[in-house]
PDB file of N, CA and C in Angstrom:
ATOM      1  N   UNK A   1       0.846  -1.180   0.000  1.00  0.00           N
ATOM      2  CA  UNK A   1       0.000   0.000   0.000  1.00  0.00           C
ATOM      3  C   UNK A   1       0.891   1.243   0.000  1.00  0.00           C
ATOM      4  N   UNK A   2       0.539   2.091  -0.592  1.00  0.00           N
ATOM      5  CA  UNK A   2       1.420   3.229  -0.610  1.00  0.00           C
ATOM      6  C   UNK A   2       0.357   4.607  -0.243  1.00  0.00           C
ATOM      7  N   UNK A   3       1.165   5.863   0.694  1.00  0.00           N
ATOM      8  CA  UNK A   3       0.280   6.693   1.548  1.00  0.00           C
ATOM      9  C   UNK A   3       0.825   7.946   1.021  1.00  0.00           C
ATOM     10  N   UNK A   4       0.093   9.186   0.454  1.00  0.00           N
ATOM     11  CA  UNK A   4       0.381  10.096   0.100  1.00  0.00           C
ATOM     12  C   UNK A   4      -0.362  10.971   1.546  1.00  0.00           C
ATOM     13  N   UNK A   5       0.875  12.163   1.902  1.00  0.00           N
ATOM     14  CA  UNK A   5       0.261  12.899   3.038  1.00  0.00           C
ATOM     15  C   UNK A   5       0.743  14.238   2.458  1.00  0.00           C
ATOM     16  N   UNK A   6      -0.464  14.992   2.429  1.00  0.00           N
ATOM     17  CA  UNK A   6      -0.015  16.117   2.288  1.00  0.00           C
ATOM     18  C   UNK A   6       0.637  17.103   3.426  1.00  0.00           C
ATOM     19  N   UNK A   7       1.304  18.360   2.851  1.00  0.00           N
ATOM     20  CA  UNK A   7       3.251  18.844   3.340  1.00  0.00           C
ATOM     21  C   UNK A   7       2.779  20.163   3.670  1.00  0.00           C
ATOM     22  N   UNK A   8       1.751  20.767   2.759  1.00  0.00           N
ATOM     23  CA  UNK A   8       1.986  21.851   2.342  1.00  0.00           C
ATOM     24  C   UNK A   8       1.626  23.118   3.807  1.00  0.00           C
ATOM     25  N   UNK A   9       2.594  23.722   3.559  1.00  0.00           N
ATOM     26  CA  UNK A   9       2.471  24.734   5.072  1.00  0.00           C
ATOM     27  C   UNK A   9       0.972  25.036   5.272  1.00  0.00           C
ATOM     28  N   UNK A  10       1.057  25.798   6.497  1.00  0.00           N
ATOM     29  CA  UNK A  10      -0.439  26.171   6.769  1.00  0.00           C
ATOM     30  C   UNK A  10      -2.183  25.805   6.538  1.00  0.00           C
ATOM     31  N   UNK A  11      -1.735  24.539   5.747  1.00  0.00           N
ATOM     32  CA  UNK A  11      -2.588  23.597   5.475  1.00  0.00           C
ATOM     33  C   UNK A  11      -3.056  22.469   6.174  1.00  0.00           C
ATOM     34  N   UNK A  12      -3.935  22.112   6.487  1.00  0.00           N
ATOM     35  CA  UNK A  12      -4.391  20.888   7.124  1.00  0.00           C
ATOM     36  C   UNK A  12      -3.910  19.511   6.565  1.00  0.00           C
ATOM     37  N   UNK A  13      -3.341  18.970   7.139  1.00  0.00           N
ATOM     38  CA  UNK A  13      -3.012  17.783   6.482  1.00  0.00           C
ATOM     39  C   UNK A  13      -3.767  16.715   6.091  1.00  0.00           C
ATOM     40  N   UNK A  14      -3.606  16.011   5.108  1.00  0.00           N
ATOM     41  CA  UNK A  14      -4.717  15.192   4.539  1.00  0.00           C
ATOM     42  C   UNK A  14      -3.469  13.993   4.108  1.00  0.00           C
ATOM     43  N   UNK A  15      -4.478  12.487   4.487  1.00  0.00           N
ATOM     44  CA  UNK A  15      -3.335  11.536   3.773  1.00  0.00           C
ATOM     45  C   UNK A  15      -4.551  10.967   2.912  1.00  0.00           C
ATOM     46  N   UNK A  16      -4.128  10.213   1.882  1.00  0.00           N
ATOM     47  CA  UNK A  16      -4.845   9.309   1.281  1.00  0.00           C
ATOM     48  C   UNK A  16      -3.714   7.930   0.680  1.00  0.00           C
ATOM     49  N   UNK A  17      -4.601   6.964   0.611  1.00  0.00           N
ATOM     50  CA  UNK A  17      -3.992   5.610   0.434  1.00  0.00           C
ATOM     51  C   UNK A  17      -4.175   5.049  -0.500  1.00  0.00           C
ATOM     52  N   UNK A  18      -3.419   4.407  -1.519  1.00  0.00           N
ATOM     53  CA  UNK A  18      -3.765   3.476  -2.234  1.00  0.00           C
ATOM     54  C   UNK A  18      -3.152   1.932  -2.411  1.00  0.00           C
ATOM     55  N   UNK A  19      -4.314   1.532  -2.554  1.00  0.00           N
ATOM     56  CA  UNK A  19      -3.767  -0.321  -2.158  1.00  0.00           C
ATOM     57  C   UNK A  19      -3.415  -0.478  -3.713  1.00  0.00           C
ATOM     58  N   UNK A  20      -2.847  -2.142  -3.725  1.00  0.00           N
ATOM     59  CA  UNK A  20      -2.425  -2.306  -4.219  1.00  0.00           C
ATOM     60  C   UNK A  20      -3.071  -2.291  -5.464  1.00  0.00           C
ATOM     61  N   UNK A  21      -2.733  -2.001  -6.866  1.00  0.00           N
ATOM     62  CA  UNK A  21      -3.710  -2.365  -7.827  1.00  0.00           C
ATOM     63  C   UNK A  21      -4.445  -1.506  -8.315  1.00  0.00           C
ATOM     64  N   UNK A  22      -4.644  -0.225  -7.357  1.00  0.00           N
ATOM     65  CA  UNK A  22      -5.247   0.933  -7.381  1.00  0.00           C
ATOM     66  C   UNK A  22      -4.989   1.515  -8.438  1.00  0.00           C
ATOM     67  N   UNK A  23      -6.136   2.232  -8.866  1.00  0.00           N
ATOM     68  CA  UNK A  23      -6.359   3.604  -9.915  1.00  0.00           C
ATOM     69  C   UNK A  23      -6.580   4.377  -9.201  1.00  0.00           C
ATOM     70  N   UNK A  24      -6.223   5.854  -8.669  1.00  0.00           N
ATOM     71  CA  UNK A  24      -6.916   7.117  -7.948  1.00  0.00           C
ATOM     72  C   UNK A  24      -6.242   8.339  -9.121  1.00  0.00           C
ATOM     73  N   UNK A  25      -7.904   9.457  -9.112  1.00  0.00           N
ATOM     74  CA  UNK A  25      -7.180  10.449  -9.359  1.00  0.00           C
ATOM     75  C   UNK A  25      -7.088  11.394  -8.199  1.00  0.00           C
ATOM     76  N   UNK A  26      -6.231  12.527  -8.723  1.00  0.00           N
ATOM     77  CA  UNK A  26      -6.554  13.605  -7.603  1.00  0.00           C
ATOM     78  C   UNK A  26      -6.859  14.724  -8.672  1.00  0.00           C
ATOM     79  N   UNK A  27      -7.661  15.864  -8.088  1.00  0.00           N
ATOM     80  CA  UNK A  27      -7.813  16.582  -8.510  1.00  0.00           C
ATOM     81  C   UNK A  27      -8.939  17.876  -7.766  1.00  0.00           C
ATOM     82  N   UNK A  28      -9.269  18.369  -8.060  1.00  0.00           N
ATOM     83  CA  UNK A  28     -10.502  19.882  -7.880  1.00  0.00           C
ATOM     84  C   UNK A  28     -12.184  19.030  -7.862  1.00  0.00           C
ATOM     85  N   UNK A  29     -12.177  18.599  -8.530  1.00  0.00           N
ATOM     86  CA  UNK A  29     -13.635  17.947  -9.363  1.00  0.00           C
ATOM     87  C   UNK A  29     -14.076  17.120  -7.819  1.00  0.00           C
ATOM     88  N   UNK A  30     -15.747  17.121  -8.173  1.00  0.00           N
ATOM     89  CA  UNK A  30     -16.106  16.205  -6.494  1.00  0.00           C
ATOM     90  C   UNK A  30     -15.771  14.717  -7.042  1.00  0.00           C
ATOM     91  N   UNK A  31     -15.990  14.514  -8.786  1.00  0.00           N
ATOM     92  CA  UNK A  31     -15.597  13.257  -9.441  1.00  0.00           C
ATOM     93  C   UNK A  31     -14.485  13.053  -8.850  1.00  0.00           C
ATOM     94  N   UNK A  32     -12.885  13.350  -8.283  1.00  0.00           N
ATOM     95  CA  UNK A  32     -11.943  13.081  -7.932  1.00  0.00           C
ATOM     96  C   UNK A  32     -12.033  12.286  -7.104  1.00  0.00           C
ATOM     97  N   UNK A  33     -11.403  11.337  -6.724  1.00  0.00           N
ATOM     98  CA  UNK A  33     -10.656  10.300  -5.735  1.00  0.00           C
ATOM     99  C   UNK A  33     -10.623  10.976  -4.568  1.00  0.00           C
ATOM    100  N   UNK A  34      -9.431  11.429  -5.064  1.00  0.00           N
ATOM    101  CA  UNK A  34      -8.585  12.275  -3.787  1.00  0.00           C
ATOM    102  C   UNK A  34      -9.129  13.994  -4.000  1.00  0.00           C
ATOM    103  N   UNK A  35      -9.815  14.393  -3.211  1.00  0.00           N
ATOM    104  CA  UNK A  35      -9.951  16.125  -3.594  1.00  0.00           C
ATOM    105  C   UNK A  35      -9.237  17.241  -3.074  1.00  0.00           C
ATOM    106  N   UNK A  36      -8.795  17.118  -3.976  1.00  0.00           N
ATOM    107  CA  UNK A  36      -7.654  18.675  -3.262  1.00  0.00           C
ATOM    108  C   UNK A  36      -8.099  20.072  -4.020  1.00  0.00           C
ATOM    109  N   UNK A  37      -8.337  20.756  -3.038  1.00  0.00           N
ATOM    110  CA  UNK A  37      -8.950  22.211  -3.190  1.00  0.00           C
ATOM    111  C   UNK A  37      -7.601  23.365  -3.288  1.00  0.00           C
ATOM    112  N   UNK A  38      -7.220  23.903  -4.359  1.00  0.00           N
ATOM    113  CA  UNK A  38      -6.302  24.624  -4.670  1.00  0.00           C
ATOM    114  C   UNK A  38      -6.720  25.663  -6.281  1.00  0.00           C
ATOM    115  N   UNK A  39      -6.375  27.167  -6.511  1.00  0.00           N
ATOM    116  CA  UNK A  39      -6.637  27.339  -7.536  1.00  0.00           C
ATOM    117  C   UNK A  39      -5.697  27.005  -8.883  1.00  0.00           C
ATOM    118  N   UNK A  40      -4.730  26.326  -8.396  1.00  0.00           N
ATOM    119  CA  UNK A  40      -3.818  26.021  -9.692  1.00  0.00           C
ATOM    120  C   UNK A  40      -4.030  24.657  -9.539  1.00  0.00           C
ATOM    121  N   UNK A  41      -4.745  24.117  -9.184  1.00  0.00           N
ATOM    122  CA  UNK A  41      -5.239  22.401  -9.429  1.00  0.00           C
ATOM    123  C   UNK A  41      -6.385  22.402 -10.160  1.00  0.00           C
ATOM    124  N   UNK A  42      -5.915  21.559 -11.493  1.00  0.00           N
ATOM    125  CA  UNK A  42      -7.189  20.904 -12.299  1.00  0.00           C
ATOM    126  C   UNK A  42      -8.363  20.271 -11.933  1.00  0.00           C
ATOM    127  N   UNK A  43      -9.038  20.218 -12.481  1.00  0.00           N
ATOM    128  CA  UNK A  43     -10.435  19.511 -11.826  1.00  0.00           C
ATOM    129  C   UNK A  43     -10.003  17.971 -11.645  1.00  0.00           C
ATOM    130  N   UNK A  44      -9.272  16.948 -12.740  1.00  0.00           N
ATOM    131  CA  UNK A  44      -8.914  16.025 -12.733  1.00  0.00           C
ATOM    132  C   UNK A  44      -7.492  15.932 -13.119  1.00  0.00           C
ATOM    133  N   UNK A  45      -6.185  15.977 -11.946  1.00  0.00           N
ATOM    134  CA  UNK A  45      -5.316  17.241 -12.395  1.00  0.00           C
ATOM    135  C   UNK A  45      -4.217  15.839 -12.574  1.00  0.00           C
ATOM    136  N   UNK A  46      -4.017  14.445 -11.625  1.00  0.00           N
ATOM    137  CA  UNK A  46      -2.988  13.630 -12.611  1.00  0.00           C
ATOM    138  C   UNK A  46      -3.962  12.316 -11.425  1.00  0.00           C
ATOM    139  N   UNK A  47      -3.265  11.006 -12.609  1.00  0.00           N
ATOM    140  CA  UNK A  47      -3.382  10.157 -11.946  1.00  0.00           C
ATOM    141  C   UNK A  47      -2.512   9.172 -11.138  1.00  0.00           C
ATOM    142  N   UNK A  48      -2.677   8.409 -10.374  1.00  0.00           N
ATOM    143  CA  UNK A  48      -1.769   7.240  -9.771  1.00  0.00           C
ATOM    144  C   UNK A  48      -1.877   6.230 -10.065  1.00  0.00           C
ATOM    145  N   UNK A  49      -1.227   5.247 -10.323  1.00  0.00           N
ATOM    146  CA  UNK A  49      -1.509   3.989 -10.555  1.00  0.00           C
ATOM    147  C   UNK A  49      -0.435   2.528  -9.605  1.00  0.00           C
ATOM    148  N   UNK A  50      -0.941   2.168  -8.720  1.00  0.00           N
ATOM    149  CA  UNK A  50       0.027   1.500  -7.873  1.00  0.00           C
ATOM    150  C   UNK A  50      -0.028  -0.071  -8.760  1.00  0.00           C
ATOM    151  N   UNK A  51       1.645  -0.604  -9.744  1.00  0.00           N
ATOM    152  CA  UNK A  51       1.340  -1.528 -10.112  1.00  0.00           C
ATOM    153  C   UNK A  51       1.643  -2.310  -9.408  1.00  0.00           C
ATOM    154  N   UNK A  52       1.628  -3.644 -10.205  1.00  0.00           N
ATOM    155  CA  UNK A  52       1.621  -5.251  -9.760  1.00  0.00           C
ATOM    156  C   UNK A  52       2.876  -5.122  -8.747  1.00  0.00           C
ATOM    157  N   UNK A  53       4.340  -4.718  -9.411  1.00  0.00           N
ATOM    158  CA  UNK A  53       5.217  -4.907  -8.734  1.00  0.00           C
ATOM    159  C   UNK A  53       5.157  -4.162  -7.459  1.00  0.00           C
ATOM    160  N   UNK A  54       4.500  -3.875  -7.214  1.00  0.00           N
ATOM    161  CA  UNK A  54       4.665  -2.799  -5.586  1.00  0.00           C
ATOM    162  C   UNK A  54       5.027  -1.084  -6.066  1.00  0.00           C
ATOM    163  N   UNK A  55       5.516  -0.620  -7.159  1.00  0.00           N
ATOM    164  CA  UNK A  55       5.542   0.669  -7.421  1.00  0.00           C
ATOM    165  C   UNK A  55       4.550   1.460  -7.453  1.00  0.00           C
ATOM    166  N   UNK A  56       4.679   2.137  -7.633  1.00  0.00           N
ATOM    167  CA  UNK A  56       3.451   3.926  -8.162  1.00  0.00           C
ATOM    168  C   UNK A  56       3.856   4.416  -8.925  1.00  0.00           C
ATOM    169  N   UNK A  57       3.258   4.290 -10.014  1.00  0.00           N
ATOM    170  CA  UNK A  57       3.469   5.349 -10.880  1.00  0.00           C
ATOM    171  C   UNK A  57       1.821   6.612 -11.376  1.00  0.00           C
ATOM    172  N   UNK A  58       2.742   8.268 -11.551  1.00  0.00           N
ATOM    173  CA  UNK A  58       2.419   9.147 -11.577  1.00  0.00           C
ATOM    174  C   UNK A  58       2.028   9.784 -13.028  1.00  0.00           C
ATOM    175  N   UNK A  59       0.678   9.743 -13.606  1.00  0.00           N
ATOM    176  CA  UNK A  59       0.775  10.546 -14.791  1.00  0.00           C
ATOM    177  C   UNK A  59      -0.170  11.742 -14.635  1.00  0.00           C
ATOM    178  N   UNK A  60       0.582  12.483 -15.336  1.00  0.00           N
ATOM    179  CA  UNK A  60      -0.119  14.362 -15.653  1.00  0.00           C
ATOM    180  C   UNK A  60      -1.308  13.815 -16.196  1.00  0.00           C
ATOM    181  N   UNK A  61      -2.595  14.566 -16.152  1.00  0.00           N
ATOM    182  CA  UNK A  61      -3.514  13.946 -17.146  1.00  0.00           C
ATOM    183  C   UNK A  61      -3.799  15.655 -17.952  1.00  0.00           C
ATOM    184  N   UNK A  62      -2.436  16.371 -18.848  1.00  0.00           N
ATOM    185  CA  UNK A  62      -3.143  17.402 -19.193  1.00  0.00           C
ATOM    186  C   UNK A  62      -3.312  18.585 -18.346  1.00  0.00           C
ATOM    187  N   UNK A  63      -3.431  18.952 -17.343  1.00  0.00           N
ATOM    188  CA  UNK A  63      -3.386  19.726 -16.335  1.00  0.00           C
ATOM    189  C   UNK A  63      -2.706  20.971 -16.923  1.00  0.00           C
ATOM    190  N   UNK A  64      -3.688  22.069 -16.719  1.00  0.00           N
ATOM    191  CA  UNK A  64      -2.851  23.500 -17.114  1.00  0.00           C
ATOM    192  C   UNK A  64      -1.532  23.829 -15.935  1.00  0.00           C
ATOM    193  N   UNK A  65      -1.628  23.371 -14.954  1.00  0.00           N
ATOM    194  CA  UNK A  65       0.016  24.136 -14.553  1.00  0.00           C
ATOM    195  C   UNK A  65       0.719  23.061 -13.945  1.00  0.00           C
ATOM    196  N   UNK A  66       0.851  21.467 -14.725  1.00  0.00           N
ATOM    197  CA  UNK A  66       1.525  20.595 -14.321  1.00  0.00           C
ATOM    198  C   UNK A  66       1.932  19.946 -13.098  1.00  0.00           C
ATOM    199  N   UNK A  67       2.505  18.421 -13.473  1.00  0.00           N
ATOM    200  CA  UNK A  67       2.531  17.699 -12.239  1.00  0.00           C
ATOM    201  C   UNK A  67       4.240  17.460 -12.253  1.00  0.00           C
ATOM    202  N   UNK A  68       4.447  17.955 -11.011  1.00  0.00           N
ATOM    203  CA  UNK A  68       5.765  17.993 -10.743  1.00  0.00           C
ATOM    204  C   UNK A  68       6.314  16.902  -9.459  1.00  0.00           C
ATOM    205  N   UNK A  69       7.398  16.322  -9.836  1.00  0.00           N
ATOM    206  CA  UNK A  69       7.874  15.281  -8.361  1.00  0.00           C
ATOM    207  C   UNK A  69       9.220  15.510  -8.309  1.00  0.00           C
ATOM    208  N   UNK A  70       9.833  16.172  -7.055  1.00  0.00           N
ATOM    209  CA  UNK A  70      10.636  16.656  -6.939  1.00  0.00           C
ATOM    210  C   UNK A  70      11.479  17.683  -7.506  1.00  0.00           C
ATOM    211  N   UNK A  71      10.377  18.591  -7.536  1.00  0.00           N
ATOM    212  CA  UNK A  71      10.814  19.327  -8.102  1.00  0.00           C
ATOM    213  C   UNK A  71      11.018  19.884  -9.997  1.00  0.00           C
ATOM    214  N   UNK A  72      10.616  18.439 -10.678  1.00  0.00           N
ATOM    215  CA  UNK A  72      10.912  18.497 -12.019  1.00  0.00           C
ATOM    216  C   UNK A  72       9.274  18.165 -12.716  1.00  0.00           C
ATOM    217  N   UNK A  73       8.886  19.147 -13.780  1.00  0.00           N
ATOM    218  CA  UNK A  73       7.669  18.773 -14.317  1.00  0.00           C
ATOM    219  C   UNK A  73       7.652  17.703 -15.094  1.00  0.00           C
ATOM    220  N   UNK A  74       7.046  16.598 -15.165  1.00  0.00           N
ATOM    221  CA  UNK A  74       6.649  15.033 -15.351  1.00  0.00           C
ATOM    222  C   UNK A  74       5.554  14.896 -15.903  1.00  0.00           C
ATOM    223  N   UNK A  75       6.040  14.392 -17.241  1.00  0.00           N
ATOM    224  CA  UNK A  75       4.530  13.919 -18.058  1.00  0.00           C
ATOM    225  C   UNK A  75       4.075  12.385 -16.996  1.00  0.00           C
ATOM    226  N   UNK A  76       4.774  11.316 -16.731  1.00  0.00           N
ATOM    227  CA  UNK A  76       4.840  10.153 -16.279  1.00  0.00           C
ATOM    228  C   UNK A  76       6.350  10.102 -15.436  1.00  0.00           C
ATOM    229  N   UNK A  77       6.018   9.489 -13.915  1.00  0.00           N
ATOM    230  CA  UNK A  77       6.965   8.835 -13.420  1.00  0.00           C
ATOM    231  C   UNK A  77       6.640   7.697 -12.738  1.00  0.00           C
ATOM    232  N   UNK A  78       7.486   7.128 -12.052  1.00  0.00           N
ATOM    233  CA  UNK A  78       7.829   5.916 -11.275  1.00  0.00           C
ATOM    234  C   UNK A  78       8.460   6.977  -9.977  1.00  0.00           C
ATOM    235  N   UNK A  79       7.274   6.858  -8.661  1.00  0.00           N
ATOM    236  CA  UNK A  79       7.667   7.621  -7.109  1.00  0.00           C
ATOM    237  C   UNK A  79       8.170   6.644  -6.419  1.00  0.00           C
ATOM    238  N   UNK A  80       9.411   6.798  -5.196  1.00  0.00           N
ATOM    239  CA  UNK A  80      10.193   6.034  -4.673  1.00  0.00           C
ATOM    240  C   UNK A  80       9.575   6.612  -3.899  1.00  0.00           C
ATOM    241  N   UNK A  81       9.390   5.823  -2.086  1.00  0.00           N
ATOM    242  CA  UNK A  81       9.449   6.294  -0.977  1.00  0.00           C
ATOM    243  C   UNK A  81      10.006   7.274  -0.524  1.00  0.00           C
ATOM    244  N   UNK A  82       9.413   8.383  -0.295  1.00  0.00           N
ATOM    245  CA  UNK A  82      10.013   9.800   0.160  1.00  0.00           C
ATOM    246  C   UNK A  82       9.525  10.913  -0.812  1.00  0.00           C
ATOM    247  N   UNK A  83       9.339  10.295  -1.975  1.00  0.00           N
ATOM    248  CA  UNK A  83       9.374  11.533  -2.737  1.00  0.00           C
ATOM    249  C   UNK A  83       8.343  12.713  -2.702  1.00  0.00           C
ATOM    250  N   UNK A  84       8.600  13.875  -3.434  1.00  0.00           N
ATOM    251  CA  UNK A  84       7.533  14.949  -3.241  1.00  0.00           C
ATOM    252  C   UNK A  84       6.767  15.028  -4.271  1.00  0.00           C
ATOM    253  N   UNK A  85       5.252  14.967  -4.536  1.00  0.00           N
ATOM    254  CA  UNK A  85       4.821  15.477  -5.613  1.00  0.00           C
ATOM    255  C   UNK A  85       3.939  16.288  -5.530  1.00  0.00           C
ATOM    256  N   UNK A  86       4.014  17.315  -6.702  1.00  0.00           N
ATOM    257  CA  UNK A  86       3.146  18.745  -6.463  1.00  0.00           C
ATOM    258  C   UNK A  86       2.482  18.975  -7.538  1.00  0.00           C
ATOM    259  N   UNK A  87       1.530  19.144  -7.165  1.00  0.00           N
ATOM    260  CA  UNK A  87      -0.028  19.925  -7.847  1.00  0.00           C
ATOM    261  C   UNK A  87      -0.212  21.227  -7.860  1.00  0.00           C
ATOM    262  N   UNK A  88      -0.188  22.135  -8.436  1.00  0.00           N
ATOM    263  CA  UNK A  88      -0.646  23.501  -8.048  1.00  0.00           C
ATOM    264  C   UNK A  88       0.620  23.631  -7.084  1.00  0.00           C
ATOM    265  N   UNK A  89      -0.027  24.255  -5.690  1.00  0.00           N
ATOM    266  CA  UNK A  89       1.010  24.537  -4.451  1.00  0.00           C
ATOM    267  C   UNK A  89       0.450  23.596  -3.388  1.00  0.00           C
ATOM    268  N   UNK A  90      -0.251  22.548  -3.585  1.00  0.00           N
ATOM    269  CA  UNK A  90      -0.296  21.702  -2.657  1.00  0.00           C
ATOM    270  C   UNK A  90       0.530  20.576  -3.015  1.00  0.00           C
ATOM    271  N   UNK A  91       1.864  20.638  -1.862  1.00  0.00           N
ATOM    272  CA  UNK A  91       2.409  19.232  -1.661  1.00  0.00           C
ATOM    273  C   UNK A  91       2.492  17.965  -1.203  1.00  0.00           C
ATOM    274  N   UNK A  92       2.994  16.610  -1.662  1.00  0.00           N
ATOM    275  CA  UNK A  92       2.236  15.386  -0.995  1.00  0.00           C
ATOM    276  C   UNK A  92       3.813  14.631  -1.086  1.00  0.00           C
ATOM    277  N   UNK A  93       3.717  13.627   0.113  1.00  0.00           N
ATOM    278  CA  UNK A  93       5.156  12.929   0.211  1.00  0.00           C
ATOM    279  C   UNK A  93       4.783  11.663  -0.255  1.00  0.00           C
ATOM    280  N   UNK A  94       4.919  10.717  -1.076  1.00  0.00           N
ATOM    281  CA  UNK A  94       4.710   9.537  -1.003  1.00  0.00           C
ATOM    282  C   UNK A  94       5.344   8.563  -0.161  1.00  0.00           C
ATOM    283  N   UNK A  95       4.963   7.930   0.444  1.00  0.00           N
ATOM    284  CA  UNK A  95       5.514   6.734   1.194  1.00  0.00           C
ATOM    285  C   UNK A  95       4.618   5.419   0.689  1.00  0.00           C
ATOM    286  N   UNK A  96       5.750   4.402   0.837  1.00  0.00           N
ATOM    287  CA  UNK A  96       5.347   2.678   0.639  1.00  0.00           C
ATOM    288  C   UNK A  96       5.193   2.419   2.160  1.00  0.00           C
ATOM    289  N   UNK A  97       4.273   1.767   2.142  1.00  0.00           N
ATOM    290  CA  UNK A  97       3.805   1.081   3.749  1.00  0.00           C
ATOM    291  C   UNK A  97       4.299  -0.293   3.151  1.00  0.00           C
ATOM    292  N   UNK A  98       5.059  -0.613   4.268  1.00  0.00           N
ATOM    293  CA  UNK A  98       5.176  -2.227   3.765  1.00  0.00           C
ATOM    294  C   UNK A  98       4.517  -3.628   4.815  1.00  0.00           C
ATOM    295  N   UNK A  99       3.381  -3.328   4.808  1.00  0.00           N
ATOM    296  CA  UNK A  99       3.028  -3.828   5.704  1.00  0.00           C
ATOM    297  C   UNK A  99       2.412  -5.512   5.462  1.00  0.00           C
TER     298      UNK A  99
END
């Protein structure tokens, strides 16, 4: 299972989870998965996909002001434990639960 918690200062923190196998999006939209309320977040702003092997991977879906992980804007990645990924100005850490 892997746990995204959001970072972002002065913000309430929010985690969300996805098991294994999972599709989630995040985005603005109440359609979203995960809803994150920001004005530089898309309505349906990227998705996650946790595969078979135990990874996550991250795609932009289109989003006017991009999906960035660590810092670098990312059409598609593969997130390691720790990493940062950002929406708009809300940030999220990914972690693998290995439970």
């Amino acid at each position: 299972m892997w746990i995204l918690r959001t970072v972002t200062e002065g913000e309430p923190e929010k985690t969300f989870r996805i098991l294994p196998g999972g599709v989630r999006t995040i985005g603005r939209a109440t359609g979203a998965d995960f809803g994150v309320d920001g004005a530089l977040v898309s309505r349906v702003h990227c998705r996650l996909i946790a595969l078979q092997d135990g990874g996550l991977e991250v795609r932009d879906l289109d989003s006017t002001n991009g999906t960035f992980v660590n810092g670098k804007r990312i059409q598609t990645a593969q997130l390691e434990s720790g990493d940062h990924l950002q929406i708009g100005r809300v940030e999220l850490v990914a972690v693998r639960d290995e439970v």
